[in-house]
Protein backbone atom coordinates (compact mmCIF):
# COMPACT_ATOMS: atom_id res chain seq x y z
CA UNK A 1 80.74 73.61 250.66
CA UNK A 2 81.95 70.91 248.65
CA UNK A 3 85.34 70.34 250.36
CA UNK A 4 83.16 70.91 253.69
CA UNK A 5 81.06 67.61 252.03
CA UNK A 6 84.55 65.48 251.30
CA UNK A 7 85.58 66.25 254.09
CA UNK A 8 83.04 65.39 256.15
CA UNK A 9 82.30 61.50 253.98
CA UNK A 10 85.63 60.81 254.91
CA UNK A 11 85.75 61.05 258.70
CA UNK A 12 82.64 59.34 259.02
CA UNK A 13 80.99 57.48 255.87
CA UNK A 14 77.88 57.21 254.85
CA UNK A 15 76.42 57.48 258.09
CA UNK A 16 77.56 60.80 259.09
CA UNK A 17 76.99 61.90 255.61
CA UNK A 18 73.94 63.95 256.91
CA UNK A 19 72.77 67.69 255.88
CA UNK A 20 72.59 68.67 259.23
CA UNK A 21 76.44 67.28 259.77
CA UNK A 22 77.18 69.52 256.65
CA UNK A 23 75.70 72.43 257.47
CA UNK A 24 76.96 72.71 260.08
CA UNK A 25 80.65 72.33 258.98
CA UNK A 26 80.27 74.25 256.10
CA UNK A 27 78.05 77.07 257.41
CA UNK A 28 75.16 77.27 254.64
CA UNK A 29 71.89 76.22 256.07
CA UNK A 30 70.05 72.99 255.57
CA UNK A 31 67.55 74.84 253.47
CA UNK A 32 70.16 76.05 251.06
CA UNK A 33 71.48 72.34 250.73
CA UNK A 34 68.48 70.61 250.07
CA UNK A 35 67.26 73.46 247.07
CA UNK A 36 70.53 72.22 245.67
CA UNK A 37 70.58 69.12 245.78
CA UNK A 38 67.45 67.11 246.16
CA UNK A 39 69.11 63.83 248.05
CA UNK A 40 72.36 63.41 250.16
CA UNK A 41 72.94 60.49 247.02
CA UNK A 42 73.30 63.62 244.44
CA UNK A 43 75.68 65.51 247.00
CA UNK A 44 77.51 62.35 247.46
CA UNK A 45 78.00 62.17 243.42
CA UNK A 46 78.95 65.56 242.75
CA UNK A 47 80.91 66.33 245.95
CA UNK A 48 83.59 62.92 244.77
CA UNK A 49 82.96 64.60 241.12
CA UNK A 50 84.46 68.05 242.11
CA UNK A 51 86.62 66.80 244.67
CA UNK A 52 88.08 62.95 244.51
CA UNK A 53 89.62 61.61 241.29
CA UNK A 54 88.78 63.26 237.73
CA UNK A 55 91.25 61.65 235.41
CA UNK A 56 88.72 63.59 232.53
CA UNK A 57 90.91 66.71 233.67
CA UNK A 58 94.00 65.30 232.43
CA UNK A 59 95.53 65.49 229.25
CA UNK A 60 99.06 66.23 228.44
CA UNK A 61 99.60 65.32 224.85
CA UNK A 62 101.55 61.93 225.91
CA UNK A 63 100.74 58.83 227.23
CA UNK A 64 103.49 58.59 229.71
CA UNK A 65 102.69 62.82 230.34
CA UNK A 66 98.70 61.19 231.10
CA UNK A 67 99.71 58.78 233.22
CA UNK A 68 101.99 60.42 235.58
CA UNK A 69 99.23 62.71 235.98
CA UNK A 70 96.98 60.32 237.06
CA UNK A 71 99.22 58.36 239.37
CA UNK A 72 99.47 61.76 240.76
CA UNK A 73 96.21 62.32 241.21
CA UNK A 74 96.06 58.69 243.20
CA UNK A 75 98.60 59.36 245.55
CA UNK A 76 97.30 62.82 246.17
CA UNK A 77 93.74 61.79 246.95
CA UNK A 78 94.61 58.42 249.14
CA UNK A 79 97.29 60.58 251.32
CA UNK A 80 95.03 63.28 251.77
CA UNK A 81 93.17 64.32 254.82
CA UNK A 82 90.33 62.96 252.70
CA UNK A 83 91.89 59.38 252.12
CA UNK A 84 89.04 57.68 254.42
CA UNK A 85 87.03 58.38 251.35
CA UNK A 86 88.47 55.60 249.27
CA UNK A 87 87.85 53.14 252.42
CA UNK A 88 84.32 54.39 253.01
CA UNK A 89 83.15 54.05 249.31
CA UNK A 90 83.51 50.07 248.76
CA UNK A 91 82.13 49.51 252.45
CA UNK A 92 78.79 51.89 251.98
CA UNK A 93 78.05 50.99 248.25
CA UNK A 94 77.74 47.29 249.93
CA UNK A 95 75.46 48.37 253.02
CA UNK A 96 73.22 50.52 251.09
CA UNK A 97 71.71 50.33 248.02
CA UNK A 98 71.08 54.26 247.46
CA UNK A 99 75.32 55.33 247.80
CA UNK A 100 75.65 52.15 245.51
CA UNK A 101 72.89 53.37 242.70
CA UNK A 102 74.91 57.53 243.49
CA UNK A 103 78.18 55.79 243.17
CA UNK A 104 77.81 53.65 239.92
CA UNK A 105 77.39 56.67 237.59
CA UNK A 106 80.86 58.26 239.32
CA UNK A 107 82.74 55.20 238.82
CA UNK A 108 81.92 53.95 235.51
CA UNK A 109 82.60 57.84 234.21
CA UNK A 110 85.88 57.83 236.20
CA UNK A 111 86.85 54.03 234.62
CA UNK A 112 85.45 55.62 231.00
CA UNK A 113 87.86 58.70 231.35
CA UNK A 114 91.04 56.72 232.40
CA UNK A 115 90.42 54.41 229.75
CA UNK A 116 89.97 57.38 227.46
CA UNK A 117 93.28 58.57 228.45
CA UNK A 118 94.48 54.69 226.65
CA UNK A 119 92.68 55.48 223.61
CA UNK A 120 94.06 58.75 222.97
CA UNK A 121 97.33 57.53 222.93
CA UNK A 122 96.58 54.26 220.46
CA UNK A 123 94.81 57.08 218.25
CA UNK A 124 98.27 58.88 218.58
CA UNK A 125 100.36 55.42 217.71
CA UNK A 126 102.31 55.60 220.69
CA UNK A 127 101.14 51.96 221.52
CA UNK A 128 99.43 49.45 219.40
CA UNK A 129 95.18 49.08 219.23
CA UNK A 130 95.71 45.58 220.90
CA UNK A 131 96.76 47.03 224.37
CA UNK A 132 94.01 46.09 227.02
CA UNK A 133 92.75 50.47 227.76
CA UNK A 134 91.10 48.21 230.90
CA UNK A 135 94.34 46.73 232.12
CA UNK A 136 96.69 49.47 231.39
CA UNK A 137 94.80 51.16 234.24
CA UNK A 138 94.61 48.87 236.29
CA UNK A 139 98.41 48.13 236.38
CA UNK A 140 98.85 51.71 237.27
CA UNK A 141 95.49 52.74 239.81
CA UNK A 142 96.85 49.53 241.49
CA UNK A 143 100.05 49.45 241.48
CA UNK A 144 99.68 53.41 243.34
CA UNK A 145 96.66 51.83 245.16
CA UNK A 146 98.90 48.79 246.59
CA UNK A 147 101.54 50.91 247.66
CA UNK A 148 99.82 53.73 249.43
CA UNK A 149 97.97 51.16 251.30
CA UNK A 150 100.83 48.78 252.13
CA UNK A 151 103.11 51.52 253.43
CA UNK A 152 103.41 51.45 257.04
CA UNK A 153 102.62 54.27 258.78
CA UNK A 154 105.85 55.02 259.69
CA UNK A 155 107.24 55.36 256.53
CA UNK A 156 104.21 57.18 255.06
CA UNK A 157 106.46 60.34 254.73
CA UNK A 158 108.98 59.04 252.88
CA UNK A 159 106.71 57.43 250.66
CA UNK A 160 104.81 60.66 250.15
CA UNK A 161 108.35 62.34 249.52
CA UNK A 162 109.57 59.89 246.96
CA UNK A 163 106.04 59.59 245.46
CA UNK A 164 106.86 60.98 241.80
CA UNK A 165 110.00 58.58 241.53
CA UNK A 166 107.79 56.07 242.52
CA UNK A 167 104.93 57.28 239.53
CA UNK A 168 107.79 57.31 237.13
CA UNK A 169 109.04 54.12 237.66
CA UNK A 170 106.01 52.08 237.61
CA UNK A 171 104.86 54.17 234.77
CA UNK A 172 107.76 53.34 232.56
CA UNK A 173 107.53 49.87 233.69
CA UNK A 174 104.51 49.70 232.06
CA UNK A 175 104.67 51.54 229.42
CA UNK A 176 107.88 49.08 228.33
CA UNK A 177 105.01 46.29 229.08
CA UNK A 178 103.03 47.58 226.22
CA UNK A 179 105.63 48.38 224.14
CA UNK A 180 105.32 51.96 224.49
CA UNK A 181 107.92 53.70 222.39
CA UNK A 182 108.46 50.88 220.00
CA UNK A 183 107.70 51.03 216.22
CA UNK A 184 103.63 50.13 215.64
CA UNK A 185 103.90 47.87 212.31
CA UNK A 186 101.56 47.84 210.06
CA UNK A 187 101.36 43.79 210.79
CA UNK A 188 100.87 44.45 214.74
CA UNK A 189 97.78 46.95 213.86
């Protein structure tokens, strides 16, 4: 039911994001869906828990292990048949306040768990407590973000192809950026 319910938010948003639409693409009835869940804003939340990103699920025992996972995860989800999700989200959450009040608890938990994913590895000392959990992130979600969506289409299978090289490379790009790797003095603590 759930990848019926991605499914279905990406192709057609907010809008189409109906339990009638999903019931009948995912063949349980209407009656079963709304004993579940009480509002199409909790099925919204809990379908993009179970089935968009979830950097909680990673953890690999490195930083640079972490991060590949999750710049996995990235490319996976935005060249997936489900990639009109991440266009959909920013565009409803703006239009109506309800997918904006079900949204805000999945993002700030998703932002929490890839910063988590920072922490773990200054509690490890493979990079010092001053690096930025916040903009660590950021350099990698965008820097997969960017080029996913700056791709043309016509070389979208060669960037899908080449997809972990890319990962790695911006990965260990910044990972040298923090000084991942490096000896953490006691001075730079």
């Amino acid at each position: 039911m759930l990848d019926a319910a991605i499914g279905l938010y990406a192709e057609a948003g907010w809008a189409g994001f109906s339990y009638e639409a999903l019931a009948r693409r995912s063949g349980v009835g209407k009656a079963g869906l709304y004993a579940r869940w009480k509002s199409r804003e909790a099925l919204l939340r809990r379908t993009l828990e179970a089935r968009w990103l979830a950097p909680a699920r990673i953890d690999t025992g490195s930083l640079r292990g972490d991060l590949l996972a999750l710049a996995g995860q990235i490319f996976g989800v935005l060249t997936s048949d489900h990639a009109g999700v991440a266009r959909w989200m920013p565009a409803d959450a703006v239009r109506h306040p309800e997918v904006e009040a079900a949204l805000t608890p999945y993002r700030e938990a998703t932002v929490s768990q890839g910063r988590a994913i920072v922490r773990r590895a200054i509690a490890r000392g493979e990079i010092a407590p001053s690096v930025n959990p916040g903009l660590l992130m950021d350099l990698v979600v965008g820097g997969v973000t960017n080029h996913v969506s700056t791709t043309p289409r016509r070389l979208r299978a060669a960037m899908i192809a080449k997809s972990e090289r890319f990962s790695a490379d911006l990965v260990d790009a910044v990972l040298r950026g923090v000084g991942a790797g490096e000896p953490i003095s006691p001075a730079s603590s």
